[in-house]
PDB file of N, CA and C in Angstrom:
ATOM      1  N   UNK A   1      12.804  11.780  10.702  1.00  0.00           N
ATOM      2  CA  UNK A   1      12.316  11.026   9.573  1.00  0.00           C
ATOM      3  C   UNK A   1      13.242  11.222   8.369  1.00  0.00           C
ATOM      4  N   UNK A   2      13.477  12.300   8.208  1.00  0.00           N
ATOM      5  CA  UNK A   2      14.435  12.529   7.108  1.00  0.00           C
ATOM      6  C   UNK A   2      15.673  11.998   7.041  1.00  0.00           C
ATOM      7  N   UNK A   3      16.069  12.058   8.194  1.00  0.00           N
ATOM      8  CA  UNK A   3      17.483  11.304   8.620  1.00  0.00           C
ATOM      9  C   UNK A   3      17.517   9.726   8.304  1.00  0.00           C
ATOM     10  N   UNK A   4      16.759   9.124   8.335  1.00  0.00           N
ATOM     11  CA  UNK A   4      16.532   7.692   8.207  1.00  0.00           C
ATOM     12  C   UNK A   4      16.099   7.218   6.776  1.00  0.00           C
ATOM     13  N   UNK A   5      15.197   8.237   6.322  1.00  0.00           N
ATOM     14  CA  UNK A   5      14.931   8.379   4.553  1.00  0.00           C
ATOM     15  C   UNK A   5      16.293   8.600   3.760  1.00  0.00           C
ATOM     16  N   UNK A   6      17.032   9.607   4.054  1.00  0.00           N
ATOM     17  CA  UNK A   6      18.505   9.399   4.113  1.00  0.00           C
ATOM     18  C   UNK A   6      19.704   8.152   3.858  1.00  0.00           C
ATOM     19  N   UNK A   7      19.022   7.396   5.447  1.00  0.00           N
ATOM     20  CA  UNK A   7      20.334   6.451   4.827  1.00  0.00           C
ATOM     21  C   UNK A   7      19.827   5.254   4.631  1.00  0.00           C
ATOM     22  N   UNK A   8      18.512   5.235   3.759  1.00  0.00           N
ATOM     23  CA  UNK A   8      18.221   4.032   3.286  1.00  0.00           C
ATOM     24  C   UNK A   8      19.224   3.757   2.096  1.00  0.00           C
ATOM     25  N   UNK A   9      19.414   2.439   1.937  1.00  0.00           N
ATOM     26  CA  UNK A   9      20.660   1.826   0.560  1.00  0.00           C
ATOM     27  C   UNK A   9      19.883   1.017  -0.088  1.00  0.00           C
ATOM     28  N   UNK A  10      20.292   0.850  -1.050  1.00  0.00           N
ATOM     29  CA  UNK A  10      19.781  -0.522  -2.242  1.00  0.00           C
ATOM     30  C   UNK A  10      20.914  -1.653  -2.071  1.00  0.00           C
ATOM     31  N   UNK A  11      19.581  -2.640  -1.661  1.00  0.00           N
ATOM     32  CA  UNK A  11      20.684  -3.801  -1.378  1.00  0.00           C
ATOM     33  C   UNK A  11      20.705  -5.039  -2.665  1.00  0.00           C
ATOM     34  N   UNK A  12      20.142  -4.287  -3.778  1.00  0.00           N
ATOM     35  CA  UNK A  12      20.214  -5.136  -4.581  1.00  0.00           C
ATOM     36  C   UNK A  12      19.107  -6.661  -5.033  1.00  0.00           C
ATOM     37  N   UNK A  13      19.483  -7.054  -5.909  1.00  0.00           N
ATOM     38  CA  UNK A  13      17.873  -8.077  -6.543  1.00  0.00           C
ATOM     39  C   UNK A  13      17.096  -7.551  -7.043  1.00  0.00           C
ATOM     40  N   UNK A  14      16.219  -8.463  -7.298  1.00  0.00           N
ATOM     41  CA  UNK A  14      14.657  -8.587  -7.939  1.00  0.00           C
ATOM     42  C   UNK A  14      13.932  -7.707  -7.264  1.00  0.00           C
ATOM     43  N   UNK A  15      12.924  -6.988  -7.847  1.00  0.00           N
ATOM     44  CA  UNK A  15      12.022  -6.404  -6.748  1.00  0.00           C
ATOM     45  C   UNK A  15      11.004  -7.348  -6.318  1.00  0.00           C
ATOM     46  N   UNK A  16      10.381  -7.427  -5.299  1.00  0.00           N
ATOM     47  CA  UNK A  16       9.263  -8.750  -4.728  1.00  0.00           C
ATOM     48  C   UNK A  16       8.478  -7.555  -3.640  1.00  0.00           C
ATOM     49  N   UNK A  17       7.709  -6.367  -4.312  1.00  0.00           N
ATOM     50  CA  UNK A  17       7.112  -5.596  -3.462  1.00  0.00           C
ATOM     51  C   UNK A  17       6.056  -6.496  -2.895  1.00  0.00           C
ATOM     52  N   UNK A  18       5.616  -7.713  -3.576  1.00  0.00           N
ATOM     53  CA  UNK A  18       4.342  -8.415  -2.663  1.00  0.00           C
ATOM     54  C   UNK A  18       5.012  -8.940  -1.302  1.00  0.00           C
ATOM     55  N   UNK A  19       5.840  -9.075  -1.364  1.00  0.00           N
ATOM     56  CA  UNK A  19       6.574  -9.721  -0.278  1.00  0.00           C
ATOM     57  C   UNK A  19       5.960  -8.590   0.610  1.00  0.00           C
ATOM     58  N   UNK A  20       6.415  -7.489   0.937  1.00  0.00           N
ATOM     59  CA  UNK A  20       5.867  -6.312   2.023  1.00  0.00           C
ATOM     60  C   UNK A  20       4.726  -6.049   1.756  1.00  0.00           C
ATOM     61  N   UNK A  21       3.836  -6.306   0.869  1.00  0.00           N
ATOM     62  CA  UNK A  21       2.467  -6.045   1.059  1.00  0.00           C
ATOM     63  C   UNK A  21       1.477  -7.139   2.079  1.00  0.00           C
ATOM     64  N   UNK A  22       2.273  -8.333   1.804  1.00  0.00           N
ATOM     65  CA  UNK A  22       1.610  -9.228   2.864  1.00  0.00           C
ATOM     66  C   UNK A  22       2.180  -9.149   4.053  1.00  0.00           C
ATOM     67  N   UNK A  23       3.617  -8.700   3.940  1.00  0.00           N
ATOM     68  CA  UNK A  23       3.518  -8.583   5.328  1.00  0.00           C
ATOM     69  C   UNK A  23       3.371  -7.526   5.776  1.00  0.00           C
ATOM     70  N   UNK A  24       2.205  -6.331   5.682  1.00  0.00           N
ATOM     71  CA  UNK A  24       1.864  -5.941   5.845  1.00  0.00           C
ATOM     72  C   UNK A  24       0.683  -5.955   6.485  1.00  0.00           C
ATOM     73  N   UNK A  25       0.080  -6.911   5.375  1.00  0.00           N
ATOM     74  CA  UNK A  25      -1.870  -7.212   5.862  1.00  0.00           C
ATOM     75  C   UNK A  25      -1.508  -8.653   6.618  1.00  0.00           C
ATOM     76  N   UNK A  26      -0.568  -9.455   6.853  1.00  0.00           N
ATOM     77  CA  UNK A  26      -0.766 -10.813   7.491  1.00  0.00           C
ATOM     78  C   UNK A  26      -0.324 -10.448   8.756  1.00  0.00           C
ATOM     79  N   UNK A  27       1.008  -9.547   8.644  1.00  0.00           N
ATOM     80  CA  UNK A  27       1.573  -9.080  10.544  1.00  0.00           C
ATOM     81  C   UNK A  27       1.648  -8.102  10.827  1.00  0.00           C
ATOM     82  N   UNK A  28       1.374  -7.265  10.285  1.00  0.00           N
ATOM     83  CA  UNK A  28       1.359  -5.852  10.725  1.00  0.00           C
ATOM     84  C   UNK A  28       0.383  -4.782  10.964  1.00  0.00           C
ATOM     85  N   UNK A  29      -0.764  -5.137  10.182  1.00  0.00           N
ATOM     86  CA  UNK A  29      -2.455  -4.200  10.043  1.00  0.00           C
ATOM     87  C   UNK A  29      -2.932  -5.392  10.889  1.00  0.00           C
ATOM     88  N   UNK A  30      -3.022  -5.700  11.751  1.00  0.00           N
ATOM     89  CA  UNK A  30      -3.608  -6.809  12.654  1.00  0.00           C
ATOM     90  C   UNK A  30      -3.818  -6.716  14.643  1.00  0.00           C
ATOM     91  N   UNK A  31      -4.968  -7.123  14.801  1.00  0.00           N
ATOM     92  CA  UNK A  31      -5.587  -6.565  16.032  1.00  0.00           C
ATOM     93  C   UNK A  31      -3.605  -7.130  17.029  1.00  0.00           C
ATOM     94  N   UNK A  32      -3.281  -8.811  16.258  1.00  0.00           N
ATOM     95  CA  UNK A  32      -2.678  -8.901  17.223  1.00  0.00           C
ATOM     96  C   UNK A  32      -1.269  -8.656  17.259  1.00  0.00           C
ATOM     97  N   UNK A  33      -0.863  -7.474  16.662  1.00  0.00           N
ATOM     98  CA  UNK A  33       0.192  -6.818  16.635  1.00  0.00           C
ATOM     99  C   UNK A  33       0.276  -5.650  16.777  1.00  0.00           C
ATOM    100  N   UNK A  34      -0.921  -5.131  17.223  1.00  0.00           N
ATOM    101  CA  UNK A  34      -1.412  -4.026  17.715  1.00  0.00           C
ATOM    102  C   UNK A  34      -1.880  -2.806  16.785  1.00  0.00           C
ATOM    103  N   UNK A  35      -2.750  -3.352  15.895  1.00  0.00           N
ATOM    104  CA  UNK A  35      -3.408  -2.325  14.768  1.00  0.00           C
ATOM    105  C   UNK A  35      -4.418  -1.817  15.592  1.00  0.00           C
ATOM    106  N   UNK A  36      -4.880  -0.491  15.403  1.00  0.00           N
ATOM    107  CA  UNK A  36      -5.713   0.039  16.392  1.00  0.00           C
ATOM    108  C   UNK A  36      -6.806   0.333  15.390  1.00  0.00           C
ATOM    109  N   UNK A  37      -8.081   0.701  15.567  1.00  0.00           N
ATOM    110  CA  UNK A  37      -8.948   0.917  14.526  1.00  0.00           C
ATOM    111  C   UNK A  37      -9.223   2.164  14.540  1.00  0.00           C
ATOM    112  N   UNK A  38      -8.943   2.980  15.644  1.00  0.00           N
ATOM    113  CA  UNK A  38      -9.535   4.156  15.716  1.00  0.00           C
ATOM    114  C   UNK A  38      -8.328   4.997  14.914  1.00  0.00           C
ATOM    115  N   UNK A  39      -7.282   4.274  14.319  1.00  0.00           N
ATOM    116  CA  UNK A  39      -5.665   5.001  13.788  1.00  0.00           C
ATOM    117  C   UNK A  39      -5.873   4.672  12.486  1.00  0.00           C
ATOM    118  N   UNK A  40      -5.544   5.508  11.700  1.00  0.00           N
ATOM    119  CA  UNK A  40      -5.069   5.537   9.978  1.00  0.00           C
ATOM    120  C   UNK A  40      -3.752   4.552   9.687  1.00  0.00           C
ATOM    121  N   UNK A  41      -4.372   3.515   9.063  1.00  0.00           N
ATOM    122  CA  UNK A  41      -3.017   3.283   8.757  1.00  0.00           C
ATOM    123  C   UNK A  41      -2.261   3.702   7.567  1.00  0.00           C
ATOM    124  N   UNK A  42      -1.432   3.492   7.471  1.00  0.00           N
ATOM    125  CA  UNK A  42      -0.160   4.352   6.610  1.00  0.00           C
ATOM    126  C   UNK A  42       1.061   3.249   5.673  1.00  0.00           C
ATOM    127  N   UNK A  43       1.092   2.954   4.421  1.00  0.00           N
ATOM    128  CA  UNK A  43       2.350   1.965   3.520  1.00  0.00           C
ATOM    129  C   UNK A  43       2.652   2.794   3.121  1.00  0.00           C
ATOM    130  N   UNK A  44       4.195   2.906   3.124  1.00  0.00           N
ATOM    131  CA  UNK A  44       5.128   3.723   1.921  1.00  0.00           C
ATOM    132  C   UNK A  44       5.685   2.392   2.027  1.00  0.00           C
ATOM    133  N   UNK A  45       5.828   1.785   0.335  1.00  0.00           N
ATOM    134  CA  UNK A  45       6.570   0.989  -0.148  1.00  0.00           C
ATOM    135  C   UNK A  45       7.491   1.258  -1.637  1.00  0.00           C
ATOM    136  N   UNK A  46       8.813   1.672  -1.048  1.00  0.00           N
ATOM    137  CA  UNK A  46       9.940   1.443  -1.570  1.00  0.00           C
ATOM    138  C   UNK A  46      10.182   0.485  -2.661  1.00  0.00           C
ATOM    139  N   UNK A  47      10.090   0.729  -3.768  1.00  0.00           N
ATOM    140  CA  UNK A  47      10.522  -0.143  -4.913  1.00  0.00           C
ATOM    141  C   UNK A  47      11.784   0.249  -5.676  1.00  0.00           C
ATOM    142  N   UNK A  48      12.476  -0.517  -6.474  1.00  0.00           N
ATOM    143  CA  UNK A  48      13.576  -0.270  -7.658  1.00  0.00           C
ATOM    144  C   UNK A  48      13.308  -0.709  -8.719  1.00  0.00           C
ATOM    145  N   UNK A  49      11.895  -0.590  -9.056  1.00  0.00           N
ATOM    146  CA  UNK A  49      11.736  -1.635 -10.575  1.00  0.00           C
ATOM    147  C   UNK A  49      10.596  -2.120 -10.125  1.00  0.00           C
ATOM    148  N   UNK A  50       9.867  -2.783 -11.571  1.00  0.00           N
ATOM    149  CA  UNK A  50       9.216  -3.888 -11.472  1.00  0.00           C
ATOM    150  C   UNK A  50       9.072  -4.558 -11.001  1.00  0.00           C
ATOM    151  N   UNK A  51       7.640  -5.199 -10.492  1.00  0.00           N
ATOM    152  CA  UNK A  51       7.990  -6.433  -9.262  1.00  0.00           C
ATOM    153  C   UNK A  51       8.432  -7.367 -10.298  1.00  0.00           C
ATOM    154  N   UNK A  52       9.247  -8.248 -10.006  1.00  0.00           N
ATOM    155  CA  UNK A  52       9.758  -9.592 -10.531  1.00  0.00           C
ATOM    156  C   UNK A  52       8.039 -10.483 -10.706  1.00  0.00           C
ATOM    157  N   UNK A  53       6.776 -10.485  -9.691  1.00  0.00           N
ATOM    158  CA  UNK A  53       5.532 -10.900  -9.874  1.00  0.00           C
ATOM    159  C   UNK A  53       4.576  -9.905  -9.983  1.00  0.00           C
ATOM    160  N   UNK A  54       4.076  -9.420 -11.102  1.00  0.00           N
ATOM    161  CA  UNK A  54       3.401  -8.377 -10.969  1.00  0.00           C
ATOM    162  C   UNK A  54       2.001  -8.461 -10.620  1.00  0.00           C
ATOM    163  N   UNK A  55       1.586  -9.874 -11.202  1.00  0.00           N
ATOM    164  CA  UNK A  55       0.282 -10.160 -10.772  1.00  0.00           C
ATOM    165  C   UNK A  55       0.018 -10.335  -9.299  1.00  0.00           C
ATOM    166  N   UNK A  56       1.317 -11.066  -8.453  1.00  0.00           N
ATOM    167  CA  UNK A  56       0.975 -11.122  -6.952  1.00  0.00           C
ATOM    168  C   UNK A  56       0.748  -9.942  -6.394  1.00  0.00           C
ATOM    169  N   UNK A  57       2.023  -8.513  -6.988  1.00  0.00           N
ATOM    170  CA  UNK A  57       1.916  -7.782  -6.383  1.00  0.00           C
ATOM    171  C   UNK A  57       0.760  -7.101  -6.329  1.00  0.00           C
ATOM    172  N   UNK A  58       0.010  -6.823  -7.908  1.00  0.00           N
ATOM    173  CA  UNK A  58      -1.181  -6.217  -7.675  1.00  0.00           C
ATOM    174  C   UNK A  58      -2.158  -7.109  -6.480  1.00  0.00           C
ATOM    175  N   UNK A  59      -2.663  -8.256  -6.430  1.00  0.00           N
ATOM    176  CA  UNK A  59      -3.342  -8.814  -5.697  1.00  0.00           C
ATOM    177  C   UNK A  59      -3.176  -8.228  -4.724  1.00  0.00           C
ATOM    178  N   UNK A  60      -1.897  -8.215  -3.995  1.00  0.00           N
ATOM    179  CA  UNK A  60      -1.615  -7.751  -2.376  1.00  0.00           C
ATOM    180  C   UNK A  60      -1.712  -6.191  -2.211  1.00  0.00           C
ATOM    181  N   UNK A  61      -1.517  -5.504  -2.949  1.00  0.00           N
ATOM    182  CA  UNK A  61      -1.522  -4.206  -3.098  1.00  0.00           C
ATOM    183  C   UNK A  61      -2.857  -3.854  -3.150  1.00  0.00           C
ATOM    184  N   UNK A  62      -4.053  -5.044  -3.863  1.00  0.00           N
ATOM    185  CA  UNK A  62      -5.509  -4.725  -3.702  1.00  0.00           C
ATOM    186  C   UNK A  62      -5.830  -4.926  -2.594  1.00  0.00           C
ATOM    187  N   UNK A  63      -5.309  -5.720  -1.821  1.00  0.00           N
ATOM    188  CA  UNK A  63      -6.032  -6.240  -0.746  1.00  0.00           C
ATOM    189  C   UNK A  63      -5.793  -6.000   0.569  1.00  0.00           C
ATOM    190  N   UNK A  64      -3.925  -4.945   0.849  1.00  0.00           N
ATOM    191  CA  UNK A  64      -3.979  -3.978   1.103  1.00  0.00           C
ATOM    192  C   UNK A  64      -4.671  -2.918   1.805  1.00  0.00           C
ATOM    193  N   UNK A  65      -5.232  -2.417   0.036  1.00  0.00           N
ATOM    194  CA  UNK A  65      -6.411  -0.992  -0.374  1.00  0.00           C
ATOM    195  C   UNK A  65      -7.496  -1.591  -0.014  1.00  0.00           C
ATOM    196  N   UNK A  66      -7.782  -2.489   0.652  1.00  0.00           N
ATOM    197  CA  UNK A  66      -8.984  -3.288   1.474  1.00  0.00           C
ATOM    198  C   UNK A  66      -8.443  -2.552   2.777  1.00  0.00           C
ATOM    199  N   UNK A  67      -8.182  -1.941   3.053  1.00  0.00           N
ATOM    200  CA  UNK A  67      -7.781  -2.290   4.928  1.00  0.00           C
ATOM    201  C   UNK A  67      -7.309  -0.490   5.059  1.00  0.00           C
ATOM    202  N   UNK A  68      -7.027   0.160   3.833  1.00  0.00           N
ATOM    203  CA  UNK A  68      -6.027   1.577   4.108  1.00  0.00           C
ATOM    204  C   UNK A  68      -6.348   2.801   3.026  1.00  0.00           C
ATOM    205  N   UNK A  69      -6.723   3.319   3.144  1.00  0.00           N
ATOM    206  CA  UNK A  69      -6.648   4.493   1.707  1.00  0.00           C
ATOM    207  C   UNK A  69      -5.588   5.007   1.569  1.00  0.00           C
ATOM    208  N   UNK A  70      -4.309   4.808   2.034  1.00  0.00           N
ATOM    209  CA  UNK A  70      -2.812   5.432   1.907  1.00  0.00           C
ATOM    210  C   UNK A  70      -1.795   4.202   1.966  1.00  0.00           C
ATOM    211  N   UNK A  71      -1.759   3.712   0.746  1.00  0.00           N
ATOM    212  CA  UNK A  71      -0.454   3.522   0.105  1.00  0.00           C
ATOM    213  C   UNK A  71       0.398   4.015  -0.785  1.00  0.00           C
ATOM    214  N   UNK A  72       0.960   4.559  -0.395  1.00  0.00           N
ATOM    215  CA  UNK A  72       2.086   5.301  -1.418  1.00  0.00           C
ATOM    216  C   UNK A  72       3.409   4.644  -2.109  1.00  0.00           C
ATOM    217  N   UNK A  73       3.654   4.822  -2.708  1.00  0.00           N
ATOM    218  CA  UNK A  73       4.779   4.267  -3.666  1.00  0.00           C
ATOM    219  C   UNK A  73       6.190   4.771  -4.142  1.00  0.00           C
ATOM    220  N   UNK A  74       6.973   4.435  -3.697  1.00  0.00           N
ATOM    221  CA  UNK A  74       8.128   5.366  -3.492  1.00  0.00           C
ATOM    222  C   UNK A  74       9.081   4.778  -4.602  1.00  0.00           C
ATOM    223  N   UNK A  75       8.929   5.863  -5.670  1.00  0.00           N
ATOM    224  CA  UNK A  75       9.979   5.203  -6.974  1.00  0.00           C
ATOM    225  C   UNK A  75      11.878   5.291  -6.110  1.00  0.00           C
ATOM    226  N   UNK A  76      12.081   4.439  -5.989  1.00  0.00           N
ATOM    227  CA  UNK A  76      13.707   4.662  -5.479  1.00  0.00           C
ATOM    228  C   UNK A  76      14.266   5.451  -6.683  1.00  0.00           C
ATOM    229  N   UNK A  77      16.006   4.943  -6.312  1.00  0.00           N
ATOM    230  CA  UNK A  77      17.156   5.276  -7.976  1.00  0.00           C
ATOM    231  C   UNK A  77      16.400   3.589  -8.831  1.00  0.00           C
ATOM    232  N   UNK A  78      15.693   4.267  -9.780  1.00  0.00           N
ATOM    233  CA  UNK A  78      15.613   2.912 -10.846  1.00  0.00           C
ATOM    234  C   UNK A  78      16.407   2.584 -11.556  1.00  0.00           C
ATOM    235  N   UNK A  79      17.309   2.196 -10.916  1.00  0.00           N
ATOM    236  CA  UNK A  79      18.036   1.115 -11.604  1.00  0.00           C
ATOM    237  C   UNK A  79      17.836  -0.036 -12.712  1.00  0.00           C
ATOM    238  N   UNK A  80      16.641  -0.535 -12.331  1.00  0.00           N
ATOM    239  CA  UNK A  80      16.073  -1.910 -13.654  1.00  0.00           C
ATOM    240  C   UNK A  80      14.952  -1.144 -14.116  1.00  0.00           C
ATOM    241  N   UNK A  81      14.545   0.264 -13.825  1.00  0.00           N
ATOM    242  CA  UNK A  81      13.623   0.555 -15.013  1.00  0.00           C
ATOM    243  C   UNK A  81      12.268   0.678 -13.989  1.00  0.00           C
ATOM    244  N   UNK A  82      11.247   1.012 -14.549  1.00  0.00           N
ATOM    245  CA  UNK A  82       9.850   1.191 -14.102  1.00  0.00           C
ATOM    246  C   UNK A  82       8.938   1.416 -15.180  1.00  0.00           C
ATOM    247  N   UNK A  83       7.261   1.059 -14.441  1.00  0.00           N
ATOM    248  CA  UNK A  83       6.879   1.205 -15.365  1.00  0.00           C
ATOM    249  C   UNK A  83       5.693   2.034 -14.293  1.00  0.00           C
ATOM    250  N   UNK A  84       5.554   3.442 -15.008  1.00  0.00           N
ATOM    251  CA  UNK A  84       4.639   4.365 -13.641  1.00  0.00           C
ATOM    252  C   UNK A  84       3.624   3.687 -13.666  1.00  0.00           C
ATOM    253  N   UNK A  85       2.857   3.081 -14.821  1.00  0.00           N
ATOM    254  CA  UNK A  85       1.426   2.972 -14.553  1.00  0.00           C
ATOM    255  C   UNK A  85       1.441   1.562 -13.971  1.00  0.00           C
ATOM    256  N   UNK A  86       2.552   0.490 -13.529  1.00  0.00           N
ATOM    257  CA  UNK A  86       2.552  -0.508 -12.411  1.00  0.00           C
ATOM    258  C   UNK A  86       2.465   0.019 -11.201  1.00  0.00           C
ATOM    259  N   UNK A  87       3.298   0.855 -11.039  1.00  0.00           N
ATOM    260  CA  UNK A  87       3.391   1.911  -9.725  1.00  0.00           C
ATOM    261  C   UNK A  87       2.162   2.019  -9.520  1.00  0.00           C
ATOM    262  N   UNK A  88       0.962   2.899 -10.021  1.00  0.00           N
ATOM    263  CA  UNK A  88       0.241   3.447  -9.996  1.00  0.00           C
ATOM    264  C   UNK A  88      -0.956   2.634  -9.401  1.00  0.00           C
ATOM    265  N   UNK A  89      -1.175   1.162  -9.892  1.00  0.00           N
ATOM    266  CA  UNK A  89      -1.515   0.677  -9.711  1.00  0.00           C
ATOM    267  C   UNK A  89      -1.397   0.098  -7.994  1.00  0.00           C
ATOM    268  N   UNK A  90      -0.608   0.019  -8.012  1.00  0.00           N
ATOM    269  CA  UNK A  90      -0.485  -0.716  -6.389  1.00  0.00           C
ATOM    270  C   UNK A  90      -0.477   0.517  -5.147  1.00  0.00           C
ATOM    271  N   UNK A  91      -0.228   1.876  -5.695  1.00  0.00           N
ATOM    272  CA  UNK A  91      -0.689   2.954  -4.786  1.00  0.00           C
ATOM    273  C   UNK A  91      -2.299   3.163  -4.733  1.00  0.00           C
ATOM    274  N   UNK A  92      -2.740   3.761  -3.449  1.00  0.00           N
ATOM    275  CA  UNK A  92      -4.129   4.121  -3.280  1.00  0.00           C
ATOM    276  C   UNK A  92      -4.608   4.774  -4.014  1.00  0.00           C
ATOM    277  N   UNK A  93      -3.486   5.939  -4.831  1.00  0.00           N
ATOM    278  CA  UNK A  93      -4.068   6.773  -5.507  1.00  0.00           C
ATOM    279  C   UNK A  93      -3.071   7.236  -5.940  1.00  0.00           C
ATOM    280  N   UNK A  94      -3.424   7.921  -7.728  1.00  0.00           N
ATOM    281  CA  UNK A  94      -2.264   8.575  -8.665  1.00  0.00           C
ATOM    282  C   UNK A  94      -1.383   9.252  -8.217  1.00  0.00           C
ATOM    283  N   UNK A  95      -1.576   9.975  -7.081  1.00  0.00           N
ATOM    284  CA  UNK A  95      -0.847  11.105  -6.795  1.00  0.00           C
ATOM    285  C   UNK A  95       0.334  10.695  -5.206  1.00  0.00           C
ATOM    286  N   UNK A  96      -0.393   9.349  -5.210  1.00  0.00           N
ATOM    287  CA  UNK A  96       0.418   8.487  -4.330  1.00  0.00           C
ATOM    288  C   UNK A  96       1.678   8.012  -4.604  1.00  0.00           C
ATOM    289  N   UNK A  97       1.698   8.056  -5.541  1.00  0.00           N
ATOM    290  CA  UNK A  97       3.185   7.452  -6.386  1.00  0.00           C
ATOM    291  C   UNK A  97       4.098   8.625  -6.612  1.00  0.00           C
ATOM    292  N   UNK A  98       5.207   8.702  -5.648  1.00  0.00           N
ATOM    293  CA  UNK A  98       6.327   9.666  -5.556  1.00  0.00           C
ATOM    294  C   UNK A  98       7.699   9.108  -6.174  1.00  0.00           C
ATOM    295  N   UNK A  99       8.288   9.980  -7.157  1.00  0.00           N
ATOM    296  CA  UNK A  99       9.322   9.961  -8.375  1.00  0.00           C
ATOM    297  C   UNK A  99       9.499  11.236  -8.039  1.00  0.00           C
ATOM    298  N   UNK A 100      11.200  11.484  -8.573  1.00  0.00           N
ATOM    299  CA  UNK A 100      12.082  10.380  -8.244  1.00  0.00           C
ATOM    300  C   UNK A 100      12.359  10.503  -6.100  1.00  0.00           C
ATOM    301  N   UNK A 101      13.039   9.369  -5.889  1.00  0.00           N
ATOM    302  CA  UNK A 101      13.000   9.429  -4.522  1.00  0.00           C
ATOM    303  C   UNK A 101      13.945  10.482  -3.768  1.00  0.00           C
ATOM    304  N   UNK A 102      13.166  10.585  -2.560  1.00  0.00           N
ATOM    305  CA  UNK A 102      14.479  12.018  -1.898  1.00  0.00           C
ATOM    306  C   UNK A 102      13.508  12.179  -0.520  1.00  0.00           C
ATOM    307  N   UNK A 103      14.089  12.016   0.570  1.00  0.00           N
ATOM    308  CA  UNK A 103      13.505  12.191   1.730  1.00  0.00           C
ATOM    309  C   UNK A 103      12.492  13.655   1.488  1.00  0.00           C
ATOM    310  N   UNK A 104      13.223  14.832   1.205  1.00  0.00           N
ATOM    311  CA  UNK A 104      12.632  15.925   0.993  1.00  0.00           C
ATOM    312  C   UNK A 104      11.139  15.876   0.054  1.00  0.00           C
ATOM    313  N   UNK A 105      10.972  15.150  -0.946  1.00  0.00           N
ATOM    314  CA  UNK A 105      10.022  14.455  -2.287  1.00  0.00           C
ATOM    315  C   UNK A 105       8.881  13.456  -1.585  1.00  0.00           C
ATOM    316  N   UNK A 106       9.522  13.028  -0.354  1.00  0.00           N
ATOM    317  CA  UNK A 106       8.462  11.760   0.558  1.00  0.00           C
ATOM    318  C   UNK A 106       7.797  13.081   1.427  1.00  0.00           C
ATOM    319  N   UNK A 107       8.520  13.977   2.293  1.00  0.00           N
ATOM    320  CA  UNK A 107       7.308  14.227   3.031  1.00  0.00           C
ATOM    321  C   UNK A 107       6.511  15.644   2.882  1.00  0.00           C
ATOM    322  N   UNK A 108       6.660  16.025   1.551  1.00  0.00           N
ATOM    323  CA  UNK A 108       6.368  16.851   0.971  1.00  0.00           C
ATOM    324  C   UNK A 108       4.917  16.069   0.316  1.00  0.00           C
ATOM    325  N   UNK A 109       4.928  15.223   0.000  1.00  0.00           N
ATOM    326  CA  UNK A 109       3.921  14.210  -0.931  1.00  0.00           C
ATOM    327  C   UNK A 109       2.765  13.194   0.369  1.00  0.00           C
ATOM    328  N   UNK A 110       3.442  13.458   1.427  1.00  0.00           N
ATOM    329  CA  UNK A 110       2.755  12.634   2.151  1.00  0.00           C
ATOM    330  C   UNK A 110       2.533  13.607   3.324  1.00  0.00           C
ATOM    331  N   UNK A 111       1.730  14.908   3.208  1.00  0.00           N
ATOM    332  CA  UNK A 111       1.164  15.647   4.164  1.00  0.00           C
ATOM    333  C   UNK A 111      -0.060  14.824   4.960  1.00  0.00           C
ATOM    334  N   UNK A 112      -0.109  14.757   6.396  1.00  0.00           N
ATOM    335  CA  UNK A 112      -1.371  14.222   7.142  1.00  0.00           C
ATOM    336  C   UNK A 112      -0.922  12.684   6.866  1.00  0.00           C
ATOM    337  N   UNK A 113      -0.819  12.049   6.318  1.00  0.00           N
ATOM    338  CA  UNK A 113      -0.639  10.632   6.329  1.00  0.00           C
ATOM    339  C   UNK A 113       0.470  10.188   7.466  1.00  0.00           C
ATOM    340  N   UNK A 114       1.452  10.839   7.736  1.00  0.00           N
ATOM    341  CA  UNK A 114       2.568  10.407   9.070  1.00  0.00           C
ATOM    342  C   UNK A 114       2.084  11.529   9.685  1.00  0.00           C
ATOM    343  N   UNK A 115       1.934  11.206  10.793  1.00  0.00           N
ATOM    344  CA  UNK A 115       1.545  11.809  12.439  1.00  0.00           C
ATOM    345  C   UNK A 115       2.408  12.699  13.157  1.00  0.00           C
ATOM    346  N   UNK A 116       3.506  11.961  13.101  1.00  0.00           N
ATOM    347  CA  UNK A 116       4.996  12.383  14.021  1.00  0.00           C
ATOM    348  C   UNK A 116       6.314  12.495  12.402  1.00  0.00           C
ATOM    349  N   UNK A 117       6.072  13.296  12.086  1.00  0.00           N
ATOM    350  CA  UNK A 117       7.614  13.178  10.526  1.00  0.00           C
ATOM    351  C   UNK A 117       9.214  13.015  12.046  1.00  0.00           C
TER     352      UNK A 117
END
């Protein structure tokens, strides 16, 4: 896990975290892609900033927190800035929102939520 937390890169743009929140709840938390019910599910979503839509993102990020009690929020290198209490908002919970980013900082913050690190 660490190894791969590692060589994530910034590829640059706008942030559009709603973009992965739906596809989250439209293809991925779903019987037919194989969401299991008896399993926890688990979002770490990676941001660099502000969503470019903040209102979508909260929506999807609520609706989401309909389906998961663990979304976490992974402040990257902010580059365009942040604002924690947006963060804060679209995580399950305050303490969900991990600053600044570092593989070591993710699974230190996310005990019991990943199964297999």
């Amino acid at each position: 896990m660490k190894s791969v937390l590692r060589g994530l890169t910034y590829l640059g743009g706008v942030p559009r975290p709603y973009y992965g929140l739906e596809t989250v709840y439209t293809s991925i938390f779903t019987y037919s892609d194989g969401d299991r019910v008896d399993a926890d599910n688990v979002v770490i979503l990676f941001t660099s900033g502000n969503s470019a839509d903040p209102v979508a993102t909260l929506q999807w990020a609520t609706t989401v927190k309909s389906i998961t009690s663990h979304v976490f929020v992974v402040a990257m290198d902010m580059i365009l800035g942040y604002n924690l209490q947006e963060l804060t908002k679209w995580a399950s919970d305050s303490r969900h929102v991990i600053q600044p980013f570092g593989a070591t900082s993710i699974l230190k913050h996310i005990p019991g939520a990943i199964t297999n690190p």
